[in-house]
Protein backbone atom coordinates (compact mmCIF):
# COMPACT_ATOMS: atom_id res chain seq x y z
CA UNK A 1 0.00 0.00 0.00
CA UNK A 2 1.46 3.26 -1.23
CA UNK A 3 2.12 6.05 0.62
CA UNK A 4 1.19 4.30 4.22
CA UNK A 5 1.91 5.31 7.68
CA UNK A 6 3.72 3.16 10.09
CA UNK A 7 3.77 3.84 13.90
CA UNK A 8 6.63 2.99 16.24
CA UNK A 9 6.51 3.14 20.69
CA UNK A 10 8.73 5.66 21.61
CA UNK A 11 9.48 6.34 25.14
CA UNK A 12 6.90 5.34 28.11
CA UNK A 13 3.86 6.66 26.48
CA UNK A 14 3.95 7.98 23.31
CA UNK A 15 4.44 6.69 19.92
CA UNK A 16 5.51 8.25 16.27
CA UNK A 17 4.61 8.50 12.93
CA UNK A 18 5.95 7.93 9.85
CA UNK A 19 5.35 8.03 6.26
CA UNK A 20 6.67 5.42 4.08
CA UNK A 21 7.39 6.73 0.10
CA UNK A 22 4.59 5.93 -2.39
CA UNK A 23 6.93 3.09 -4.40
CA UNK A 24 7.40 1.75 -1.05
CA UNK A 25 5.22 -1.69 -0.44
CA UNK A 26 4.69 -2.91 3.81
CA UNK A 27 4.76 -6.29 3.43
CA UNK A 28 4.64 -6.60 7.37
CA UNK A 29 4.67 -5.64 10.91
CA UNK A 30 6.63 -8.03 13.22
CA UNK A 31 5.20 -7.79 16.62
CA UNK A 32 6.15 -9.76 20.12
CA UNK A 33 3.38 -12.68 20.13
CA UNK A 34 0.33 -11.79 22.63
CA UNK A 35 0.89 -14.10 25.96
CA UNK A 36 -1.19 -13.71 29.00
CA UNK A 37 1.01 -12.47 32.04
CA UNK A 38 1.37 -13.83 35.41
CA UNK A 39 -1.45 -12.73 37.34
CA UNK A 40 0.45 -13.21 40.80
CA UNK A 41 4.47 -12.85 40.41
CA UNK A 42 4.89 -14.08 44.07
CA UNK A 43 2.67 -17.15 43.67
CA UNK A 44 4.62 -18.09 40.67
CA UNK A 45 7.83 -17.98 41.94
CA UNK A 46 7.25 -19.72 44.74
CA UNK A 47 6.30 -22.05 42.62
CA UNK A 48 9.52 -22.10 40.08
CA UNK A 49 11.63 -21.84 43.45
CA UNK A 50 9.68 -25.17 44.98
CA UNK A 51 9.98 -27.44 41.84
CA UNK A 52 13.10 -25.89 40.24
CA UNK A 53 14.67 -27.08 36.72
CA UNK A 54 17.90 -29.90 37.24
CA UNK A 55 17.99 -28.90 41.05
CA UNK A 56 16.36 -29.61 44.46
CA UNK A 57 14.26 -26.70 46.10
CA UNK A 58 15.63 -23.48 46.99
CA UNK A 59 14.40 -24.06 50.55
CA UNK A 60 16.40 -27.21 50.65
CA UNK A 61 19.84 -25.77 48.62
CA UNK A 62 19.18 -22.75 51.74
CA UNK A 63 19.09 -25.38 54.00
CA UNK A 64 23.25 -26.05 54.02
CA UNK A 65 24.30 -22.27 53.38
CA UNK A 66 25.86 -20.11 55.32
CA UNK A 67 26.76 -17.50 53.44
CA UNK A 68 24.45 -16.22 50.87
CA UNK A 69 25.10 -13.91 47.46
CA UNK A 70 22.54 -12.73 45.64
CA UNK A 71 23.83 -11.34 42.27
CA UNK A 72 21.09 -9.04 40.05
CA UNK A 73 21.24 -7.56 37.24
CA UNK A 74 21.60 -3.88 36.53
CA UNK A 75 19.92 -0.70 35.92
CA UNK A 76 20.32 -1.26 32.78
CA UNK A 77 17.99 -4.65 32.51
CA UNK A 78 14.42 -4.48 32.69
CA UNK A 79 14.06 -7.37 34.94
CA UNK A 80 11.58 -6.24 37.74
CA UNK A 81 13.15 -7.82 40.17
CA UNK A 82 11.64 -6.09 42.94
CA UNK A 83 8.35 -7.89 41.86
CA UNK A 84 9.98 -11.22 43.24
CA UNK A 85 13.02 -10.48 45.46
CA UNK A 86 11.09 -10.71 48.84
CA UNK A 87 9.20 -14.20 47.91
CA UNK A 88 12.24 -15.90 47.34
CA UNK A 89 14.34 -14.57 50.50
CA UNK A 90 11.76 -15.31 52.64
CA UNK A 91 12.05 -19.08 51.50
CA UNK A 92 16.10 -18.76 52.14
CA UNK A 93 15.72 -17.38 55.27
CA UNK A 94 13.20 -19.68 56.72
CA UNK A 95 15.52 -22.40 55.51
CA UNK A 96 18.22 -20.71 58.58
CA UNK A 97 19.96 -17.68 56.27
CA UNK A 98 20.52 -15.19 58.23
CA UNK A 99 20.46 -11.48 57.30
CA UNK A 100 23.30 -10.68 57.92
CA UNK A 101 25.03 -13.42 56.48
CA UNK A 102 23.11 -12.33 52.94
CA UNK A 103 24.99 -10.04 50.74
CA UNK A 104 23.11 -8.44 47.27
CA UNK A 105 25.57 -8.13 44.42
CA UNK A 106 25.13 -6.18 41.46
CA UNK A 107 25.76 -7.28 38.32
CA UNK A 108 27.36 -4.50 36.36
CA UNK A 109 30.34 -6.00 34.24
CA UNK A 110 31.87 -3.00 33.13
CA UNK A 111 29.03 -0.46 33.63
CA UNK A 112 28.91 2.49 36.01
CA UNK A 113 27.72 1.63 39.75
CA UNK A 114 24.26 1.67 40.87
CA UNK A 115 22.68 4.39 43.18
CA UNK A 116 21.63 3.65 46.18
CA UNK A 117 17.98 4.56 44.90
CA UNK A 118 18.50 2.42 42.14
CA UNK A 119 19.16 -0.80 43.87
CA UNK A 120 16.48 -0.26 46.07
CA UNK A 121 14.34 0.39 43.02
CA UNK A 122 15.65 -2.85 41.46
CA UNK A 123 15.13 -5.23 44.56
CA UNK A 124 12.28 -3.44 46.51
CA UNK A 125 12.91 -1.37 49.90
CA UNK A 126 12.15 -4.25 51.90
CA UNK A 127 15.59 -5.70 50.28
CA UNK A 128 17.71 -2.66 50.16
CA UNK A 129 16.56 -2.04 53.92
CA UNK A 130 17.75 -5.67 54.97
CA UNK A 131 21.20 -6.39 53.43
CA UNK A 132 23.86 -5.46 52.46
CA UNK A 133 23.95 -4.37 49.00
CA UNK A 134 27.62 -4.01 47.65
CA UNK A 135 28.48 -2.98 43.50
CA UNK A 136 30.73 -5.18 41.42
CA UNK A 137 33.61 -3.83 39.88
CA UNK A 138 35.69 -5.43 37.34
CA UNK A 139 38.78 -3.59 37.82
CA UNK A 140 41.85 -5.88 38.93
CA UNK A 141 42.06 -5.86 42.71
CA UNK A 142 41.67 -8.26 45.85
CA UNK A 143 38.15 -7.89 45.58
CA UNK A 144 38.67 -10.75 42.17
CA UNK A 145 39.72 -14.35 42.45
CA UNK A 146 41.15 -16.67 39.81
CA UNK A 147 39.39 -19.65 39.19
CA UNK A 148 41.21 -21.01 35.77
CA UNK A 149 41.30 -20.87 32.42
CA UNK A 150 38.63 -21.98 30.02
CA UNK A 151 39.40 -24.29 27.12
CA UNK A 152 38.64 -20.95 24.31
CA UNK A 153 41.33 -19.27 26.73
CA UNK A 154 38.91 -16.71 28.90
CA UNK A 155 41.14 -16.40 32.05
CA UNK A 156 38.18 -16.62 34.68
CA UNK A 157 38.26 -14.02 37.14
CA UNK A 158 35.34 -13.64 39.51
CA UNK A 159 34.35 -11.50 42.72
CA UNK A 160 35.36 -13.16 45.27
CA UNK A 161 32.05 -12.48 47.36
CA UNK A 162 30.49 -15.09 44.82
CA UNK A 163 33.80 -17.27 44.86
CA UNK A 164 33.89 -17.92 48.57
CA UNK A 165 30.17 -18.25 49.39
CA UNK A 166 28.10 -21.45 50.14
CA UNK A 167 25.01 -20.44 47.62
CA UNK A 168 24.50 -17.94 44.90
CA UNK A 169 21.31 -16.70 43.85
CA UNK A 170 21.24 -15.27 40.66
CA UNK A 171 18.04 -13.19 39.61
CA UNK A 172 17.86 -11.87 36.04
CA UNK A 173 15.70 -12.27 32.89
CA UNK A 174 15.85 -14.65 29.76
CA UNK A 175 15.34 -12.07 27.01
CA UNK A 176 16.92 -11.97 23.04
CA UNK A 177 20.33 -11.11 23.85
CA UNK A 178 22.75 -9.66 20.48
CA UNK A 179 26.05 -12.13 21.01
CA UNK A 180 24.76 -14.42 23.94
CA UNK A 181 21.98 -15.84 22.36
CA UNK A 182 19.41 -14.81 25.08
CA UNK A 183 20.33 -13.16 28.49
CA UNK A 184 19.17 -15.37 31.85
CA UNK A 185 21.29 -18.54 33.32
CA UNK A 186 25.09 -18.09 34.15
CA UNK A 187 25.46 -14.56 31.95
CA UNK A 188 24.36 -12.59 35.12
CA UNK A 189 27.38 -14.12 36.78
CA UNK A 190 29.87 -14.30 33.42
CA UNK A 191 30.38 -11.41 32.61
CA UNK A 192 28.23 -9.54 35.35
CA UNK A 193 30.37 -10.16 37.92
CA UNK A 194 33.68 -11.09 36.61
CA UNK A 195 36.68 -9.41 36.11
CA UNK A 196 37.49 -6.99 33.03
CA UNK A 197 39.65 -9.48 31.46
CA UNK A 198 37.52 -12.37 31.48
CA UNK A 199 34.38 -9.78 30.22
CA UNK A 200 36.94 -9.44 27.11
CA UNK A 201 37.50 -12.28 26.26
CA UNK A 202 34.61 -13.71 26.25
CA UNK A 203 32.89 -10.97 24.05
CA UNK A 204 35.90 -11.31 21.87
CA UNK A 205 35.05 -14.42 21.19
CA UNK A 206 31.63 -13.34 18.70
CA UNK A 207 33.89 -10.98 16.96
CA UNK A 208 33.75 -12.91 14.09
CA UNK A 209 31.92 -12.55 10.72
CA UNK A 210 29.55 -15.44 11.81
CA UNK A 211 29.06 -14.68 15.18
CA UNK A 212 28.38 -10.86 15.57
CA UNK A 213 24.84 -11.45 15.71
CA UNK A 214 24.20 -14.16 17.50
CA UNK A 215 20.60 -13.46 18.60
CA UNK A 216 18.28 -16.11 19.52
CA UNK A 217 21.05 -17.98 18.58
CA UNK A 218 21.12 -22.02 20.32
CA UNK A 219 23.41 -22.58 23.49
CA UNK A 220 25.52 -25.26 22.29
CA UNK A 221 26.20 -23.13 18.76
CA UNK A 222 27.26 -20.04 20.84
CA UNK A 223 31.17 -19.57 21.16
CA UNK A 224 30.35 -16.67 24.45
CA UNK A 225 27.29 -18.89 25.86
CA UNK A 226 29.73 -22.19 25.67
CA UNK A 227 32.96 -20.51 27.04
CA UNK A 228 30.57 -18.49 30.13
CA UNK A 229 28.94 -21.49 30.84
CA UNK A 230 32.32 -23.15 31.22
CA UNK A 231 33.51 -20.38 33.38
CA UNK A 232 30.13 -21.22 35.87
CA UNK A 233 31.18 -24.67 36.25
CA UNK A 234 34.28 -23.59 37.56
CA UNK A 235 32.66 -21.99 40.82
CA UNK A 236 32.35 -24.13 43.92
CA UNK A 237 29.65 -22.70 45.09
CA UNK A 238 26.16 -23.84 44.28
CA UNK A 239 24.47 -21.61 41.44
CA UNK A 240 20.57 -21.28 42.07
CA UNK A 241 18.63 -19.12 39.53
CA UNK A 242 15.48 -16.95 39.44
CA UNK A 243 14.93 -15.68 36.08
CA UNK A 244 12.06 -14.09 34.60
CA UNK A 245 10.64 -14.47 31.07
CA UNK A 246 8.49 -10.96 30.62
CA UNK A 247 6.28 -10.47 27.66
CA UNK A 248 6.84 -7.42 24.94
CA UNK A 249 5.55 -4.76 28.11
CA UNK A 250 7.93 -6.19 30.54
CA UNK A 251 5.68 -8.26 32.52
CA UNK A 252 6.54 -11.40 34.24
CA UNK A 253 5.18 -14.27 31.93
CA UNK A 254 7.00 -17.16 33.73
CA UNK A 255 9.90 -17.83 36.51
CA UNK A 256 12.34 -20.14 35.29
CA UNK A 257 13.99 -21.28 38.30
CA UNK A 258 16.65 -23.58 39.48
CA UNK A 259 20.10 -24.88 38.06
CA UNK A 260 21.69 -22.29 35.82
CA UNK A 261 22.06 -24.26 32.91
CA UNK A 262 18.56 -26.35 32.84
CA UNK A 263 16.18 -23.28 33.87
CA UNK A 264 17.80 -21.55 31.24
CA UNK A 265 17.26 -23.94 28.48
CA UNK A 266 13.56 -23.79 29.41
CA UNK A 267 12.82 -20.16 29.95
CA UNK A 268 15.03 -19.87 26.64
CA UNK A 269 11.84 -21.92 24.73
CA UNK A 270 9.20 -19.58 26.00
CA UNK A 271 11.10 -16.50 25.15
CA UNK A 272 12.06 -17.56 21.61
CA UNK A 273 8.47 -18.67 21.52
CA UNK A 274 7.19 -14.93 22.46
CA UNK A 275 10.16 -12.81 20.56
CA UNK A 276 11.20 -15.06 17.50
CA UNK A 277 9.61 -13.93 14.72
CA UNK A 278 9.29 -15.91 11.42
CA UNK A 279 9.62 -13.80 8.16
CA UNK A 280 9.69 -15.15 4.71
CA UNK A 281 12.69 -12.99 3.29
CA UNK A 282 14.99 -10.12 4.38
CA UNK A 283 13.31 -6.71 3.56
CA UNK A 284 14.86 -3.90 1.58
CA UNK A 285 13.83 -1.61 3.86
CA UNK A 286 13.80 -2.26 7.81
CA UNK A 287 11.87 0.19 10.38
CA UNK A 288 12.74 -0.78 13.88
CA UNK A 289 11.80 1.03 17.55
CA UNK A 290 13.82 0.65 20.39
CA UNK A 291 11.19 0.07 22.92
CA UNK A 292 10.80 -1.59 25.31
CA UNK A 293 14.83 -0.80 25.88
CA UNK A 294 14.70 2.70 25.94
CA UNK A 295 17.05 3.98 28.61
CA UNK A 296 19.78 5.66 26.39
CA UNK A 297 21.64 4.97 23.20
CA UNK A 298 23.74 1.96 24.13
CA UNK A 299 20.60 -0.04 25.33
CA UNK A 300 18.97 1.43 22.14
CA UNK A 301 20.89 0.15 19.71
CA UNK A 302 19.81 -3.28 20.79
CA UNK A 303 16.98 -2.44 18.15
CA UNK A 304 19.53 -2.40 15.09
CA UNK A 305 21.23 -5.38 16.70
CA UNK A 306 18.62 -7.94 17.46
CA UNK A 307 16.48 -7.04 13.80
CA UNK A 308 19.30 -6.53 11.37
CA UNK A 309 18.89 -10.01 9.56
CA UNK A 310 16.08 -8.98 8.37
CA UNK A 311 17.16 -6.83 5.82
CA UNK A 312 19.13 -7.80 2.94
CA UNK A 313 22.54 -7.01 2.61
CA UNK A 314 22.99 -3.36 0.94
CA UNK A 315 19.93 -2.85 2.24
CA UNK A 316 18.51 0.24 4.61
CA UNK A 317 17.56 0.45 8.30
CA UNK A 318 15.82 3.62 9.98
CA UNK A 319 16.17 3.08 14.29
CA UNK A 320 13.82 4.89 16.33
CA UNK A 321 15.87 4.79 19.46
CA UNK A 322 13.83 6.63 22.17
CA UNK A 323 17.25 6.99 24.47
CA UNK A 324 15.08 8.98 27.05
CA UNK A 325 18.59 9.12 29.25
CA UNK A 326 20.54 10.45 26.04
CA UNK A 327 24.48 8.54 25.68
CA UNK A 328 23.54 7.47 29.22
CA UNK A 329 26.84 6.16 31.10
CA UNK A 330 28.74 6.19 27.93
CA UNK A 331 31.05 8.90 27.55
CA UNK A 332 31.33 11.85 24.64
CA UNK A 333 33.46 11.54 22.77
CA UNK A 334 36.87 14.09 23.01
CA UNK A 335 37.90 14.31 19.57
CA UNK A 336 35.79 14.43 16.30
CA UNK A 337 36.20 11.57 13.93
CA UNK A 338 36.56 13.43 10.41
CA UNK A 339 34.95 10.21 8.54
CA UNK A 340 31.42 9.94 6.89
CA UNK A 341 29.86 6.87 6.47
CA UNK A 342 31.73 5.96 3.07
CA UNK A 343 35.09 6.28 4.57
CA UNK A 344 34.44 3.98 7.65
CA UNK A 345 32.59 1.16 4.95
CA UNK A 346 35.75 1.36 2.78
CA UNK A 347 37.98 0.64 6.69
CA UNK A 348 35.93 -1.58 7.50
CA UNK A 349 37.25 -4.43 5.79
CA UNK A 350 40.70 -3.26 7.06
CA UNK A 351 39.93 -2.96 11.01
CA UNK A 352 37.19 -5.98 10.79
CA UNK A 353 39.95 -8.91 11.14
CA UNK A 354 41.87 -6.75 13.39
CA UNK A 355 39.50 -6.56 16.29
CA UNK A 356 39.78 -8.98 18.83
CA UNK A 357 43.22 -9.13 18.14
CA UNK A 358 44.04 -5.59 19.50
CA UNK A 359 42.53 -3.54 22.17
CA UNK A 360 42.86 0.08 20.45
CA UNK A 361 42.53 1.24 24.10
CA UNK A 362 38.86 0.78 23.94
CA UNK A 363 36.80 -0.42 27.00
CA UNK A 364 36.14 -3.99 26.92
CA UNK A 365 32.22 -3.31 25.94
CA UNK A 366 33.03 -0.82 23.34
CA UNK A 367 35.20 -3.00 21.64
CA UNK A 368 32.70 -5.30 20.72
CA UNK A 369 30.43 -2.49 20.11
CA UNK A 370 33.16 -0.91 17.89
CA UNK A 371 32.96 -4.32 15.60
CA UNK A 372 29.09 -4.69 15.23
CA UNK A 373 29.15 -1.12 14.07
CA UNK A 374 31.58 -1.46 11.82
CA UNK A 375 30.07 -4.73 10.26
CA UNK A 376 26.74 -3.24 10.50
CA UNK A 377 28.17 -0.27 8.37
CA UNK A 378 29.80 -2.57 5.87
CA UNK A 379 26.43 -4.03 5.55
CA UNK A 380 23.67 -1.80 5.52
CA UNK A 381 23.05 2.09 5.03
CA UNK A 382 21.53 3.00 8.23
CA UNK A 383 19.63 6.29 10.15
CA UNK A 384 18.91 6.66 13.57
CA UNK A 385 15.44 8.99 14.49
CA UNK A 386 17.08 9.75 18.35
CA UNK A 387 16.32 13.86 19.45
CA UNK A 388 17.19 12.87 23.21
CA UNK A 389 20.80 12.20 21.91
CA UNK A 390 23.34 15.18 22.36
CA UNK A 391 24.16 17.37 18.91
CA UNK A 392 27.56 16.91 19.73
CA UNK A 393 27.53 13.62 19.50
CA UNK A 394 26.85 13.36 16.37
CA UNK A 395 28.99 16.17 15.11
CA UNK A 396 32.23 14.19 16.30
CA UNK A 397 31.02 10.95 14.85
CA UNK A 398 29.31 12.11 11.58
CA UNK A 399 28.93 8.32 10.55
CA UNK A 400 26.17 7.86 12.71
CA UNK A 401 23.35 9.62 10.77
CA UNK A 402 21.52 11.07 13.98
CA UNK A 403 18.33 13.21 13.11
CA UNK A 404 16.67 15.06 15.69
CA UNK A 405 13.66 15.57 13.16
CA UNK A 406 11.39 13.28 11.57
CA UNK A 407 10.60 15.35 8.65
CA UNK A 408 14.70 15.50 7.94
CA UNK A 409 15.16 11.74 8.56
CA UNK A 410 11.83 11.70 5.99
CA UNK A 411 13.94 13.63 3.51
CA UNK A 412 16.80 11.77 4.02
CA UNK A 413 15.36 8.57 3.67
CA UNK A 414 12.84 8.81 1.02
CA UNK A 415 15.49 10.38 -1.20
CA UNK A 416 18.16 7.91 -0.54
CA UNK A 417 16.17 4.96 -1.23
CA UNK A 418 16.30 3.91 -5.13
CA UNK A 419 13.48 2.58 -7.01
CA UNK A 420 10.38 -0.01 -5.30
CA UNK A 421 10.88 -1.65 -1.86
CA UNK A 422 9.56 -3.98 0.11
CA UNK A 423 9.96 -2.75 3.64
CA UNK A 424 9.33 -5.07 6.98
CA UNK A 425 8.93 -3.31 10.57
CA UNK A 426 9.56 -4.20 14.27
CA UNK A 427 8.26 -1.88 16.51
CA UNK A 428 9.41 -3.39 19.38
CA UNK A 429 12.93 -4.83 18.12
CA UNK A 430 14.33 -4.32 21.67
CA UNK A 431 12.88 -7.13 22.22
CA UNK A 432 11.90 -9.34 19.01
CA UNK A 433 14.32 -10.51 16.87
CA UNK A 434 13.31 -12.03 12.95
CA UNK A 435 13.50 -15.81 12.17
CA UNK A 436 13.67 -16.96 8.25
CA UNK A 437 11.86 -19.68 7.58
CA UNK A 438 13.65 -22.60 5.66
């Protein structure tokens, strides 16, 4: 249909509008699939927690700890943890935990510490009021302890709060995750609370032409998922987990609960089962929203990451990346890059092979950020709709096509697309990620 109007969430609650070209032809709208939520969060994990996956009950893994860690994830996940925190330490500590003997770790890998506010957002007041609540950090120090090597090479380091304690509850979410496959199981432990050089080197390993998008990807066909999955067996503790499968509004569908590996594999079916989405070819033309994972650009980009398979190669994608906190914890850059997006295609196939190799004094994160751009680049001619995002940004990286205005990016767009096209949209490809059938 000719000159139609597609409409992408953007932010909490509003959504946008825009115009495809008349020689453009929607051939369809790839939506998370309808499920019906959990209609009590507590009852349910009580549930998961009392006839866990591969593992004995919670109350009876409690039952022989003395010291507790409870690792969850970050700000920057929308797990809502807080929805099932107190639930499950009220089975540990009727089991004999004490309080004070409980310590809440965050998982951050290499992002900034949470506030105060934050964790007690992200675990409820009744947790942040109760333990002791203590930030990762990935930096070299005592505070790490050396379990090994894998067989990929990943020296394991790990904080030694988790390394020396009896049980280690890890509370996250199973959702479509860009290298690991899907977040949820060990992940929240390798790389969230492991040291910086074990974070990369793991990532390093999807830096690869056939793994940089690795979304929805099996276990056992992931390099990352294998070799942080080898690093959790290397812990002495015992590894409980309470992850959450939400739906495409961040609502608790299911608590898969239990050992990290087999409650994974099964919260892993229902999310592919609510986020896959089976297409019959790669578009010409993708249109993806950021939402639900809207906090700032990095988290945005999650959009372009999890959808970009289904476009064809030389192909165009237009991001609507909400970013309502702007770069977020990710720094401006100093210096202005004096490369459009021609220049970086054409170094591309120079600095590809290269990363993963060498550092280029990049954070761990950004180096694997660094290489799906740059592959993403090579591959497709992409535009970002983001106004939250800082001007200057985009001035000192003028390969990122940032507009600020809809009517520009319509400009820009219309007039760089060529002839008819057949153009598919996600409007929530935070979340949902395309499957091709055959």
């Amino acid at each position: 249909m000719s000159g139609e109007i597609v409409r992408i969430p953007f932010g909490r609650d509003r959504e946008v509008e825009f115009p495809l070209a008349p020689n453009w032809e929607l051939v369809g709208v790839c939506e998370p699939r309808a499920v019906t939520p959990s209609a009590d969060v507590a009852a349910e994990v009580r549930r998961a927690i009392a006839k866990p996956h591969g593992s004995p009950p919670l109350e009876q893994m409690a039952r022989r700890a003395k010291t507790v860690v409870v690792v969850v994830d970050d700000v920057s996940r929308p797990t809502p943890v807080d929805q099932f925190f107190q639930p499950v330490m009220e089975t540990v500590e009727s089991a004999g935990a004490k309080p004070e003997n409980i310590i809440v770790l965050t998982a951050l890998g290499v992002h900034r510490p949470m506030t105060d506010d934050e964790i007690a957002t992200k675990i409820g007041s009744w947790g942040a009021s109760r333990y002791r609540c203590v930030n990762h950090d990935s930096a070299p120090g005592d505070h790490l302890v050396r379990l090994g090597r894998t067989s990929r090479g990943s020296e394991v380091w790990v904080n030694r709060l988790v390394a020396e304690a009896d049980l280690v509850l890890s509370m996250g979410c199973i959702e479509p995750h860009t290298i690991a496959g899907f977040g949820g199981g060990y992940k929240n432990i390798f790389p969230g609370v492991a040291g910086r050089v074990t974070i990369a080197a793991n990532h390093a390993l999807n830096t690869t032409p056939s793994t940089f998008n690795m979304v929805g990807s099996r276990p056992e066909t992931n390099p990352m998922r294998c070799d942080l999955e080898e690093c959790g067996r290397m812990l002495q503790a015992t590894v409980f987990v309470v992850n959450a499968v939400l739906d495409g509004k961040l609502r608790v569908v299911e608590i898969a609960a239990g050992d990290a590996v087999a409650a994974h594999r099964e919260g892993i079916r229902t999310s592919e089962r609510i986020f896959g989405v089976e297409i019959d070819a790669p578009g010409d033309i993708l249109i993806t929203g950021s939402a639900p994972m809207d906090i700032d650009l990095r988290q945005g980009l999650k959009a372009l990451a999890n959808t970009i398979r289904a476009v064809r190669r030389g192909g165009m994608m237009i991001n609507f990346i909400a970013a309502e906190q702007g770069l977020g914890d990710s720094p401006l850059p100093t210096k202005k890059l004096h490369v459009g997006k021609k220049t970086v295609r054409a170094l591309s196939y120079a600095l590809l092979p290269l990363i993963g190799k060498f550092s280029f004094g990049l954070r761990e994160e950004d180096l694997y950020f660094i290489y799906f751009a740059l592959q993403a680049f090579q591959r497709n001619d992409i535009y970002f709709y983001s106004p939250n995002v800082p001007p200057e940004f985009t001035k000192k990286i003028p390969f990122f096509e940032i507009h600020a205005s809809l009517d520009a990016l319509r400009a820009r767009t219309h007039a760089a697309a060529r002839g008819p096209a057949r153009v598919l949209v996600f409007p929530k490809g935070g979340v949902t990620y395309p499957i091709l059938k055959g």
